[in-house]
Protein backbone atom coordinates (compact mmCIF):
# COMPACT_ATOMS: atom_id res chain seq x y z
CA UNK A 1 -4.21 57.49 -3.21
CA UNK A 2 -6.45 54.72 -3.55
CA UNK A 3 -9.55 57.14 -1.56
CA UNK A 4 -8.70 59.41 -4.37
CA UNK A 5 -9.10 56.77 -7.15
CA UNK A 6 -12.17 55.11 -6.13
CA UNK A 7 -13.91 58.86 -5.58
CA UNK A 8 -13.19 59.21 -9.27
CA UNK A 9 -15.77 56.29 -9.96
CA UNK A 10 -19.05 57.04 -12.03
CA UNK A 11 -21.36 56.62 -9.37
CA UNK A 12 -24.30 57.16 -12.23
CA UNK A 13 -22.08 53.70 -13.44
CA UNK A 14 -21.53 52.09 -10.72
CA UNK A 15 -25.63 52.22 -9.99
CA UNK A 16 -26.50 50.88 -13.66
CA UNK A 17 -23.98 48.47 -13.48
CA UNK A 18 -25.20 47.43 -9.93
CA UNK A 19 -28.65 47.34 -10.47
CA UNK A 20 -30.48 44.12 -8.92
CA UNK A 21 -33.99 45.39 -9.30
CA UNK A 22 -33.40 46.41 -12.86
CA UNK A 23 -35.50 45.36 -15.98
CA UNK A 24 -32.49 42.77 -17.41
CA UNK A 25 -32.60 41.20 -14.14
CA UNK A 26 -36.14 40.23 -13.76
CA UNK A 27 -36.21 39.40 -17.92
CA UNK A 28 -34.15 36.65 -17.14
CA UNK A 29 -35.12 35.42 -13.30
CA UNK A 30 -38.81 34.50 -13.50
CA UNK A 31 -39.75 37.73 -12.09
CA UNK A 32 -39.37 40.14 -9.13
CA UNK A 33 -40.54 37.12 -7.35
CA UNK A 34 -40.28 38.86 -3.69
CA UNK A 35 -43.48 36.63 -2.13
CA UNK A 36 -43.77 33.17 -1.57
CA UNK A 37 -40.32 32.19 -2.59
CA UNK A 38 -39.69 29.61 -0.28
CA UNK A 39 -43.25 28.53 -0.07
CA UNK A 40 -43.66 27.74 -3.72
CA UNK A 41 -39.94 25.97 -3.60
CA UNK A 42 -41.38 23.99 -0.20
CA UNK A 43 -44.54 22.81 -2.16
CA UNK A 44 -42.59 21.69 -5.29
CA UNK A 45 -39.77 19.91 -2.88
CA UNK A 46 -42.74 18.09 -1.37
CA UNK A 47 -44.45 16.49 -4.38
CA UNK A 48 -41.37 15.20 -5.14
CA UNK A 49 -37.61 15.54 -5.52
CA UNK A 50 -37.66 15.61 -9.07
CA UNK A 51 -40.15 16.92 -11.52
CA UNK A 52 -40.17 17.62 -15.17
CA UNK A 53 -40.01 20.96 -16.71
CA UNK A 54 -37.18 23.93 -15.51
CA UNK A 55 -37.70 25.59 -11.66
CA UNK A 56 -39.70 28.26 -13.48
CA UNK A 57 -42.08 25.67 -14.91
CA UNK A 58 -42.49 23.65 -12.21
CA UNK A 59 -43.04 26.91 -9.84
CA UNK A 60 -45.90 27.57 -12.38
CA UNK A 61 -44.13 30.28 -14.46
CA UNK A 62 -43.48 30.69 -18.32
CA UNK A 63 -40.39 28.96 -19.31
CA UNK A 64 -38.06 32.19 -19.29
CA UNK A 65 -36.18 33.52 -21.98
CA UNK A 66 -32.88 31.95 -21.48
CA UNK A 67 -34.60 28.27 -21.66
CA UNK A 68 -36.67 28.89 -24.53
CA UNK A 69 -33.73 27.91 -27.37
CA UNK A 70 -33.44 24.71 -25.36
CA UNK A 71 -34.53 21.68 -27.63
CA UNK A 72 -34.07 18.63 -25.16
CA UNK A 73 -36.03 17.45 -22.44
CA UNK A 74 -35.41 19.53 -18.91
CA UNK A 75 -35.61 18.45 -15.33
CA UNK A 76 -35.58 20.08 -11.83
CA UNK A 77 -34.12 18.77 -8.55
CA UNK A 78 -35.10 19.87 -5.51
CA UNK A 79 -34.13 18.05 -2.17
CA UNK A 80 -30.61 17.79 -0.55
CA UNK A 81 -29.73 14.56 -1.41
CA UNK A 82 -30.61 14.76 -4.99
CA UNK A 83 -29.20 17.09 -5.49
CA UNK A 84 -26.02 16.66 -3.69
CA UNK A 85 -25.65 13.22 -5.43
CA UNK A 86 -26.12 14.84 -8.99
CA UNK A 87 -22.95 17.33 -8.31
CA UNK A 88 -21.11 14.31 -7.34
CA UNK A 89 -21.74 11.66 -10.10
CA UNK A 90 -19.82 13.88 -13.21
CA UNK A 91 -19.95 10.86 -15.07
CA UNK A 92 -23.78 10.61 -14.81
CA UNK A 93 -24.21 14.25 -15.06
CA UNK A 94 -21.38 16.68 -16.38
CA UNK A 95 -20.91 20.27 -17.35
CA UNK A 96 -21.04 20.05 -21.08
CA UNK A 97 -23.92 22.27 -21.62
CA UNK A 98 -21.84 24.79 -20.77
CA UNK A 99 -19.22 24.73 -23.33
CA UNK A 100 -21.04 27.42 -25.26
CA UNK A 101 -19.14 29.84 -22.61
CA UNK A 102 -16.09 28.84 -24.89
CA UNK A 103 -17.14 31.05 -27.49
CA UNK A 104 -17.24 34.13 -25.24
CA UNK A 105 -14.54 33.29 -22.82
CA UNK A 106 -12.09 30.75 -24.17
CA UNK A 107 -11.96 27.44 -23.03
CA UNK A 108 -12.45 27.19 -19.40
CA UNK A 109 -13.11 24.79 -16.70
CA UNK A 110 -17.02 25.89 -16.20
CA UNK A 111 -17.47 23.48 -19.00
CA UNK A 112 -14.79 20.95 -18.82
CA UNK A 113 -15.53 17.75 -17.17
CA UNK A 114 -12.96 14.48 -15.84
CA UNK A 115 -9.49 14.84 -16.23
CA UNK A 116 -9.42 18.04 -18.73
CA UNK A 117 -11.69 19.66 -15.98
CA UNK A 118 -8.57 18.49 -13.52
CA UNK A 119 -6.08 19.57 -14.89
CA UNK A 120 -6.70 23.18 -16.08
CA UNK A 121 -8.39 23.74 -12.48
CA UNK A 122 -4.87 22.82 -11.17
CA UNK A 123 -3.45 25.62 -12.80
CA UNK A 124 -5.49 28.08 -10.99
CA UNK A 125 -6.36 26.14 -7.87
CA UNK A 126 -3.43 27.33 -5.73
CA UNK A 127 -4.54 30.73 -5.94
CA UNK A 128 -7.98 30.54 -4.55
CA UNK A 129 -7.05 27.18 -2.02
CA UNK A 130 -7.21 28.42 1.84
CA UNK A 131 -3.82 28.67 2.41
CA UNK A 132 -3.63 32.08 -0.24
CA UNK A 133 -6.11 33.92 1.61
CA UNK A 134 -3.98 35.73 3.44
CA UNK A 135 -2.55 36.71 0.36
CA UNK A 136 -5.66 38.21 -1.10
CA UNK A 137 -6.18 40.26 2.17
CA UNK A 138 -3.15 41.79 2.78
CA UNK A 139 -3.03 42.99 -0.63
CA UNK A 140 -6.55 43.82 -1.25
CA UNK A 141 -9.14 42.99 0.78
CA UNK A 142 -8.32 44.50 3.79
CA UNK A 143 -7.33 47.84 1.81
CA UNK A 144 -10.21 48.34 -0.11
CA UNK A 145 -12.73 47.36 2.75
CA UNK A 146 -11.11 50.27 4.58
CA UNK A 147 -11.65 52.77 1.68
CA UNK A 148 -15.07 52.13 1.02
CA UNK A 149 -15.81 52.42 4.98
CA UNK A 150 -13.81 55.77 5.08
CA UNK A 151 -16.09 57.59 2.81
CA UNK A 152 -19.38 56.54 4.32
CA UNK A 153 -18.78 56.33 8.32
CA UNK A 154 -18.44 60.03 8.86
CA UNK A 155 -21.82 60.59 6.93
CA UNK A 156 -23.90 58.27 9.61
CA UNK A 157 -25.90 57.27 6.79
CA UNK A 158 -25.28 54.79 3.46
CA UNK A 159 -26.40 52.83 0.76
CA UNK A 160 -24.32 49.99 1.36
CA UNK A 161 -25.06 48.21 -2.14
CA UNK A 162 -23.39 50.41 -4.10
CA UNK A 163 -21.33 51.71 -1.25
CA UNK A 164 -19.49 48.68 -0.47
CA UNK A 165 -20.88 45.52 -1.65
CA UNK A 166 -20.63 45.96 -5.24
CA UNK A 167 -17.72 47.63 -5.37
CA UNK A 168 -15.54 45.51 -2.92
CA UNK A 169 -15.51 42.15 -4.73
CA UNK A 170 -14.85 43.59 -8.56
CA UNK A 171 -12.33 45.96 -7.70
CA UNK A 172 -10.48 43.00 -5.64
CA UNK A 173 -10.35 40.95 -8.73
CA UNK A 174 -9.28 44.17 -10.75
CA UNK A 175 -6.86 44.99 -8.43
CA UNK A 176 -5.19 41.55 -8.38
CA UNK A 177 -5.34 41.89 -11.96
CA UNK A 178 -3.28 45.13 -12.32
CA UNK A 179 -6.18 46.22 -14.24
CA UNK A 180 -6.21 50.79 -13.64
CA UNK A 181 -9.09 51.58 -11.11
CA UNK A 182 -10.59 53.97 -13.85
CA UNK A 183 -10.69 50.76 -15.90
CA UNK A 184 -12.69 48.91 -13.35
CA UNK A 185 -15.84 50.03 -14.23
CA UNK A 186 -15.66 49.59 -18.34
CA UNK A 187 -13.85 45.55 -17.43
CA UNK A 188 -17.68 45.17 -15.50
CA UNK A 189 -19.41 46.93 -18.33
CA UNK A 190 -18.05 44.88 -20.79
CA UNK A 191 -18.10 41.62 -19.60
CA UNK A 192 -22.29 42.60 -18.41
CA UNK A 193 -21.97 42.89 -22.35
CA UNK A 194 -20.32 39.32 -22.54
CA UNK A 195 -23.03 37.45 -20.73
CA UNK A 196 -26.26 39.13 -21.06
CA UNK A 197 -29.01 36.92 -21.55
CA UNK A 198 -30.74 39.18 -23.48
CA UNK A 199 -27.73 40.88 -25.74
CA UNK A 200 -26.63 39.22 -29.25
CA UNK A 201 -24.44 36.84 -29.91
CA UNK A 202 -22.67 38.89 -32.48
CA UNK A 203 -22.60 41.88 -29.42
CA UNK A 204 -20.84 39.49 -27.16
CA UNK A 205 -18.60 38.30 -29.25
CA UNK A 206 -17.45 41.78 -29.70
CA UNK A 207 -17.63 42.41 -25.96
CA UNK A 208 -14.96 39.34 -25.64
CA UNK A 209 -12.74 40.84 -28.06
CA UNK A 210 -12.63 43.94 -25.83
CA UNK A 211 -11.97 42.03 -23.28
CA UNK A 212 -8.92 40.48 -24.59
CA UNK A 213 -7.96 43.62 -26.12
CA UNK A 214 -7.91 45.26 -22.29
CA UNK A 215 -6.02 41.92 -20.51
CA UNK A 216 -3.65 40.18 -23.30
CA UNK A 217 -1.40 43.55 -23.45
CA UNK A 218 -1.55 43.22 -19.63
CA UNK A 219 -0.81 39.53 -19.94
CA UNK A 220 2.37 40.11 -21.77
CA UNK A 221 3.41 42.61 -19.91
CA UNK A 222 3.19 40.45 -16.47
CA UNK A 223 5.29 37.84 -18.41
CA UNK A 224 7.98 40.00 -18.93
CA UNK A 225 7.74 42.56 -15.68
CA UNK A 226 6.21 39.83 -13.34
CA UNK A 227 4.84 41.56 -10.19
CA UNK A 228 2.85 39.98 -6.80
CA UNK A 229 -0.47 39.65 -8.68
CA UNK A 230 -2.69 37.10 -9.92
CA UNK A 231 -2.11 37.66 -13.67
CA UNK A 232 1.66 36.93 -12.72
CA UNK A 233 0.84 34.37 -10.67
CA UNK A 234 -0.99 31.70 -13.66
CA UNK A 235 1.40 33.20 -15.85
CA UNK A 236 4.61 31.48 -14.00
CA UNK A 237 1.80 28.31 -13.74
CA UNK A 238 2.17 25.38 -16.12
CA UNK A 239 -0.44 22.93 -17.53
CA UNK A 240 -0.38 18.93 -18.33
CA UNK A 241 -1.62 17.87 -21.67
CA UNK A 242 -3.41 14.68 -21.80
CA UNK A 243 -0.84 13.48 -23.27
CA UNK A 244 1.15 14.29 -20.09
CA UNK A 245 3.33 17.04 -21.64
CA UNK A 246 3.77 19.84 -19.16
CA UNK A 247 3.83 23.21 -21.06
CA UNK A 248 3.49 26.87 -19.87
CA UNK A 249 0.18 28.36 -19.99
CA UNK A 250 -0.90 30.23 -22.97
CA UNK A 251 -1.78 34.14 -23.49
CA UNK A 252 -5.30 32.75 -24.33
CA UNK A 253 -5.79 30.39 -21.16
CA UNK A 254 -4.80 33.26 -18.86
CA UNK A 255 -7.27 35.05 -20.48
CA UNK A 256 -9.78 32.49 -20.61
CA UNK A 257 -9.26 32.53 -16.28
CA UNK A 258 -9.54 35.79 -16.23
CA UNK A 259 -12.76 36.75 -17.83
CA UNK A 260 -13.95 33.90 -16.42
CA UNK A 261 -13.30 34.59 -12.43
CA UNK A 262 -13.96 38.65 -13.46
CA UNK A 263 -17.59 37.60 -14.15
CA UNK A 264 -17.42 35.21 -11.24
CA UNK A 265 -15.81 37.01 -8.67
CA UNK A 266 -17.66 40.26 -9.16
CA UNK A 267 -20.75 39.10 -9.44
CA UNK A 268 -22.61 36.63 -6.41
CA UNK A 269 -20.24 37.90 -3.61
CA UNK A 270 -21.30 41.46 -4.39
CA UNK A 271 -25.51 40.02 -4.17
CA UNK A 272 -24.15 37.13 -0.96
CA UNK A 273 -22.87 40.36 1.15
CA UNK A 274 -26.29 42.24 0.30
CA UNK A 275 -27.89 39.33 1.13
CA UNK A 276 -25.93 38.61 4.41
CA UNK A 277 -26.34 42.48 5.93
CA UNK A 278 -29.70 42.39 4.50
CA UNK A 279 -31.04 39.19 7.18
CA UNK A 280 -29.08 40.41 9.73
CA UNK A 281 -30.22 44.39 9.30
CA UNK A 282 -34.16 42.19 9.74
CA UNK A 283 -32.68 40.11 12.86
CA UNK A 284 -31.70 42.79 15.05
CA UNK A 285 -31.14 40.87 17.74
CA UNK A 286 -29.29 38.62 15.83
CA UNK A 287 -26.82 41.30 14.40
CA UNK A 288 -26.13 42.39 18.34
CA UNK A 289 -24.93 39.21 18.71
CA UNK A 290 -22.92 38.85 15.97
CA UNK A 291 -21.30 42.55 16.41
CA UNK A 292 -20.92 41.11 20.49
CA UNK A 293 -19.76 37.56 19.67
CA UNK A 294 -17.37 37.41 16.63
CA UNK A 295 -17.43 34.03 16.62
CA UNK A 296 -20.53 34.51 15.15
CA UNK A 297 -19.39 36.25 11.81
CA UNK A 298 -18.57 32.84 10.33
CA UNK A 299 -21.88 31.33 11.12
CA UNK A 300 -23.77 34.46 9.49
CA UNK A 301 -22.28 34.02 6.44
CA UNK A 302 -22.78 30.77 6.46
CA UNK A 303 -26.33 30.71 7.26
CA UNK A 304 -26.90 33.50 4.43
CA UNK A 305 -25.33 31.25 2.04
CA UNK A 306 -27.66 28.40 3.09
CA UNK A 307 -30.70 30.15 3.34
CA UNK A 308 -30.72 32.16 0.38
CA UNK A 309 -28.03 31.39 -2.27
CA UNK A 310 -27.92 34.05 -4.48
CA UNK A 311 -27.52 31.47 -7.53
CA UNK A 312 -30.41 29.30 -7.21
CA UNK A 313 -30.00 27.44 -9.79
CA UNK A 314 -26.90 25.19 -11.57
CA UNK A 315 -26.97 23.13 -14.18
CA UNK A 316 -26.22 19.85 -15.73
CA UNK A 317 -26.24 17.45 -18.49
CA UNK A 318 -27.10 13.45 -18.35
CA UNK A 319 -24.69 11.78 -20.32
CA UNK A 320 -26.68 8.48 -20.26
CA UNK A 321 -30.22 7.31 -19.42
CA UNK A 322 -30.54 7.90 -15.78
CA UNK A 323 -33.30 7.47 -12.62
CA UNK A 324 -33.19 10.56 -10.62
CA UNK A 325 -35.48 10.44 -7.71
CA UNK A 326 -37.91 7.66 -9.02
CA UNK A 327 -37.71 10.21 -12.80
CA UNK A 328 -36.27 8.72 -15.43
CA UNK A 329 -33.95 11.36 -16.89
CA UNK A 330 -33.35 10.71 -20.77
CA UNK A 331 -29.43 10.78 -21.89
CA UNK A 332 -29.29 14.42 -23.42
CA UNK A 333 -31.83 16.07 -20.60
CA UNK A 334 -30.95 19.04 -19.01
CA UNK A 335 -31.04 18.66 -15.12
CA UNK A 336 -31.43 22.10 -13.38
CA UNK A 337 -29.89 21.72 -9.42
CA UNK A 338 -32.10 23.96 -7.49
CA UNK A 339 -29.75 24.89 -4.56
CA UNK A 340 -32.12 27.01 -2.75
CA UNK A 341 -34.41 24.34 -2.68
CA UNK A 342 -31.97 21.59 -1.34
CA UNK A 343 -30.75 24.52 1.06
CA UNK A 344 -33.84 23.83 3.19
CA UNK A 345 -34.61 20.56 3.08
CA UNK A 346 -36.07 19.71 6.66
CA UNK A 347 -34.85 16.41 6.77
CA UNK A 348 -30.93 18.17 6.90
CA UNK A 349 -32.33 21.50 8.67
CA UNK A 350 -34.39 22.49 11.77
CA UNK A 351 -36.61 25.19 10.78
CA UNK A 352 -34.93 25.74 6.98
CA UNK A 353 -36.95 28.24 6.17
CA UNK A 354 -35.64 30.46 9.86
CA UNK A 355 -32.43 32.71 9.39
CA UNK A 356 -30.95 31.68 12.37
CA UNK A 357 -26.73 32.33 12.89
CA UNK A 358 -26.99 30.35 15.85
CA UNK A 359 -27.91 27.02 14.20
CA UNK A 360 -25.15 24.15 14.33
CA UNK A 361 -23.25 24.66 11.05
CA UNK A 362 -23.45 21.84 8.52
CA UNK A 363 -22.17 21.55 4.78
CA UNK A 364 -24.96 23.41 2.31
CA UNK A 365 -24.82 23.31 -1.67
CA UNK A 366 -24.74 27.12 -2.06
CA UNK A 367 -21.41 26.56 -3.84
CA UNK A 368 -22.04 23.10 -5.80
CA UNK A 369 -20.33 20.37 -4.69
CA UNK A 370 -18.13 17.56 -6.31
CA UNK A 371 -15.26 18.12 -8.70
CA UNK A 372 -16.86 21.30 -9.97
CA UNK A 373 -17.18 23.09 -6.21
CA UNK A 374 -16.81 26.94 -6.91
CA UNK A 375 -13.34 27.77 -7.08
CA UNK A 376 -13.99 30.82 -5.17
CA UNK A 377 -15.65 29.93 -2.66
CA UNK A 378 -12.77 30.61 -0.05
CA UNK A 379 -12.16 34.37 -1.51
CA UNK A 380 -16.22 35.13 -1.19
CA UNK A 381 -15.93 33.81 2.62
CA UNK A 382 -12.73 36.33 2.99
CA UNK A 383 -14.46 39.27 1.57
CA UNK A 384 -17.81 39.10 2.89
CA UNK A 385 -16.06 38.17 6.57
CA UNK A 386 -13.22 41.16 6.52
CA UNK A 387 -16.22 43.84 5.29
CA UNK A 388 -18.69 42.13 7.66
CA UNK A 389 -15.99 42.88 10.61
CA UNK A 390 -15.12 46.35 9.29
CA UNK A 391 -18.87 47.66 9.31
CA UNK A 392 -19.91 46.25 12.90
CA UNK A 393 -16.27 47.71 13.81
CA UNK A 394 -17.24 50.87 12.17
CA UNK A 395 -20.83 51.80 11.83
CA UNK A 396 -21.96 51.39 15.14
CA UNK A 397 -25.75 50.63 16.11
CA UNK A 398 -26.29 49.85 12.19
CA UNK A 399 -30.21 49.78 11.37
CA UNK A 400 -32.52 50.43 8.45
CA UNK A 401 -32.62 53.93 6.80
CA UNK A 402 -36.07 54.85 8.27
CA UNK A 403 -36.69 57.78 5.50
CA UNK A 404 -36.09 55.01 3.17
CA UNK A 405 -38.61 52.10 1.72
CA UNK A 406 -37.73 48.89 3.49
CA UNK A 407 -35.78 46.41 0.59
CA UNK A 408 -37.15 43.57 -0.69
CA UNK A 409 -35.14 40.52 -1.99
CA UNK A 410 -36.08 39.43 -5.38
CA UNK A 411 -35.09 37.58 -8.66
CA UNK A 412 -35.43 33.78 -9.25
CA UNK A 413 -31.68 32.92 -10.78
CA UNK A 414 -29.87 36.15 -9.75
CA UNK A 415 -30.97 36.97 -6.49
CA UNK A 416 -30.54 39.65 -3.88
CA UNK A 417 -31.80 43.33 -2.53
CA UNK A 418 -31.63 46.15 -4.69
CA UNK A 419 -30.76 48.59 -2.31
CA UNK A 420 -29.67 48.52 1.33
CA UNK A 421 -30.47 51.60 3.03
CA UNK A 422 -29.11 52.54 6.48
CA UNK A 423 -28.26 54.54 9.25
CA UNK A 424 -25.96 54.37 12.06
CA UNK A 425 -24.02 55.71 14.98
């Protein structure tokens, strides 16, 4: 049944909707920028942990589109420590430059900051904590890893960007959603819509109300015909006022978590897994390893995370006059965290700039760090290990397509390989 449903996908869709290498990408990443990536980020780490001016700007590109509204004064971080210090001092620097995501997706912890921030994160928290993975792959990891891998492994050959890792991590969120899988596809669509740098603010305003127009009658129907989903799950949840009041959550907060871990959830872990099979498809010898040594999966995926994050880039505000490596950072300043950057800083790393899954694991930034630490970050690590598992279970002696152009990674804020091309058995 499910074969059958996911075969019924647009694949023309799924490609458009998919599309790394496409023209709204680069508009809003600085460029392609395949070359010189790290280099540039190494030069501007070097003359200093902090410089004025956003990572495009300081990498000697025009200030892109998204930062050209921005009226105060901007700053880039680029070494661990900085960086890692700035996630952890909320009070210094918090998340209330992104409130504007209220108007789009409700309120919503990505810009809620001290105790609000703590207690609507504890609403959804148990869901996503270690101890519900299990959970998430019994029901639908596991499944749907399985599906995607049965329609390409008798074909010896795949695109596994659109084959698997797009489609794995939205229709997991879907699926714990209750959301149809024809409706899958039009729930990405429309929340693309939502937070497109270049689309109106009128045009995703009406893309929210779609939104809620596809997930509140869902909402109310998991109130009253509760089922083992997530949608059930924050339903049955209940949130503490500041005034200490515990109520049930609302219609609108469910919704509110929804859209936001829809555009979460199916967006970097579908780019992370392209990025992972991508460095070890270029590491052969590395990816013999891994497929001999399963041990090894873990480190992978954690090396891909640390050496190239496909979010570069967070940021926050300075709620006070602050001095940020030897910069003094003016009370309203924006302060963008460049993770890459801070990702291979060689006074933390051997070699940063060496994709390497046998190098001693240590804590990286690629998920933030502090009270705002992705809420996710467990359910990427689940995905990307259970499909990682499946294909060297699966698609045995796994190389490059070698009728196909070899894929570049590219982007400066959404990062990733268009395409992954290969062969195998």
């Amino acid at each position: 049944m499910l074969l059958e449903e996911i075969s019924r996908l647009d694949p023309d869709k799924i490609r458009t909707l998919f599309d790394t290498g496409g023209e709204y990408r680069r508009a809003i990443s600085g460029g392609d920028y395949v070359e010189d990536f790290h280099t540039d980020l190494r030069r501007a780490r070097e003359s200093g942990p902090v410089h004025e001016g956003c990572v495009e700007e300081v990498l000697g590109l025009p200030r892109p589109e998204y930062a050209q509204r921005w009226t105060e004064p901007a700053f880039s971080a680029f070494d661990y420590a900085t960086v890692n210090a700035v996630f952890r001092d909320d009070e210094t620097f918090n998340s209330q430059i992104l409130r504007g995501t209220f108007a789009t997706f409700g309120p919503n912890i990505l810009g809620m900051d001290g105790a609000e921030h703590a207690r609507h994160r504890a609403v959804v928290q148990p869901s996503f904590g270690r101890a519900a993975m299990r959970w998430w792959t019994d029901r639908w990891i596991a499944g749907i890893t399985d599906t995607l891998l049965r329609r390409v492994e008798g074909r010896g050959r795949a695109e596994l960007n659109l084959d698997l890792c797009a489609l794995l991590p939205l229709l997991t969120i879907t699926g714990s959603f209750g959301v149809r899988m024809a409706e899958s596809l039009r729930l990405r669509e429309v929340i693309e819509r939502m937070i497109g740098a270049d689309v109106p603010r009128e045009d995703k305003l009406a893309a929210s109300a779609e939104a809620a127009d596809m997930l509140l009658p869902l909402i109310a129907h998991r109130r009253e015909n509760p089922r083992d989903d997530l949608i059930s799950r924050l339903v049955r949840e209940r949130v503490r006022d500041e005034d200490g009041t515990l109520r049930a959550v609302t219609d609108e907060e469910v919704l509110a978590f929804a859209r936001l871990i829809l555009t979460a959830g199916s967006g970097t872990t579908w780019r992370q897994l392209g990025i992972t099979l991508w460095a070890l498809l270029n590491n052969p010898d590395q990816l013999g390893a891994v497929r001999r040594d399963r041990s090894l999966v873990r480190a992978a995926i954690e090396e891909s995370l640390r050496w190239e994050v496909t979010d570069p880039t967070f940021f926050r505000m300075a709620t006070r006059d602050a001095l940020l490596g030897g910069v003094r950072i003016p009370a309203g300043s924006r302060v963008a965290l460049c993770l890459t950057a801070a990702n291979h800083d060689p006074s933390r790393w051997d070699a940063p700039d060496a994709f390497d899954v046998f190098r001693p694991l240590r804590p990286h930034l690629s998920f933030a760090g502090g009270p705002h630490v992705c809420l996710g970050m467990h359910l990427a690590r689940a995905e990307m290990t259970v499909a990682l598992n499946a294909i060297l279970d699966r698609l045995p002696d796994l190389r490059w397509d070698p009728d196909e152009p070899r894929p570049v990674l590219m982007g400066l804020q959404m990062r990733g390989p268009a395409r992954l091309p290969v062969v195998f058995g």
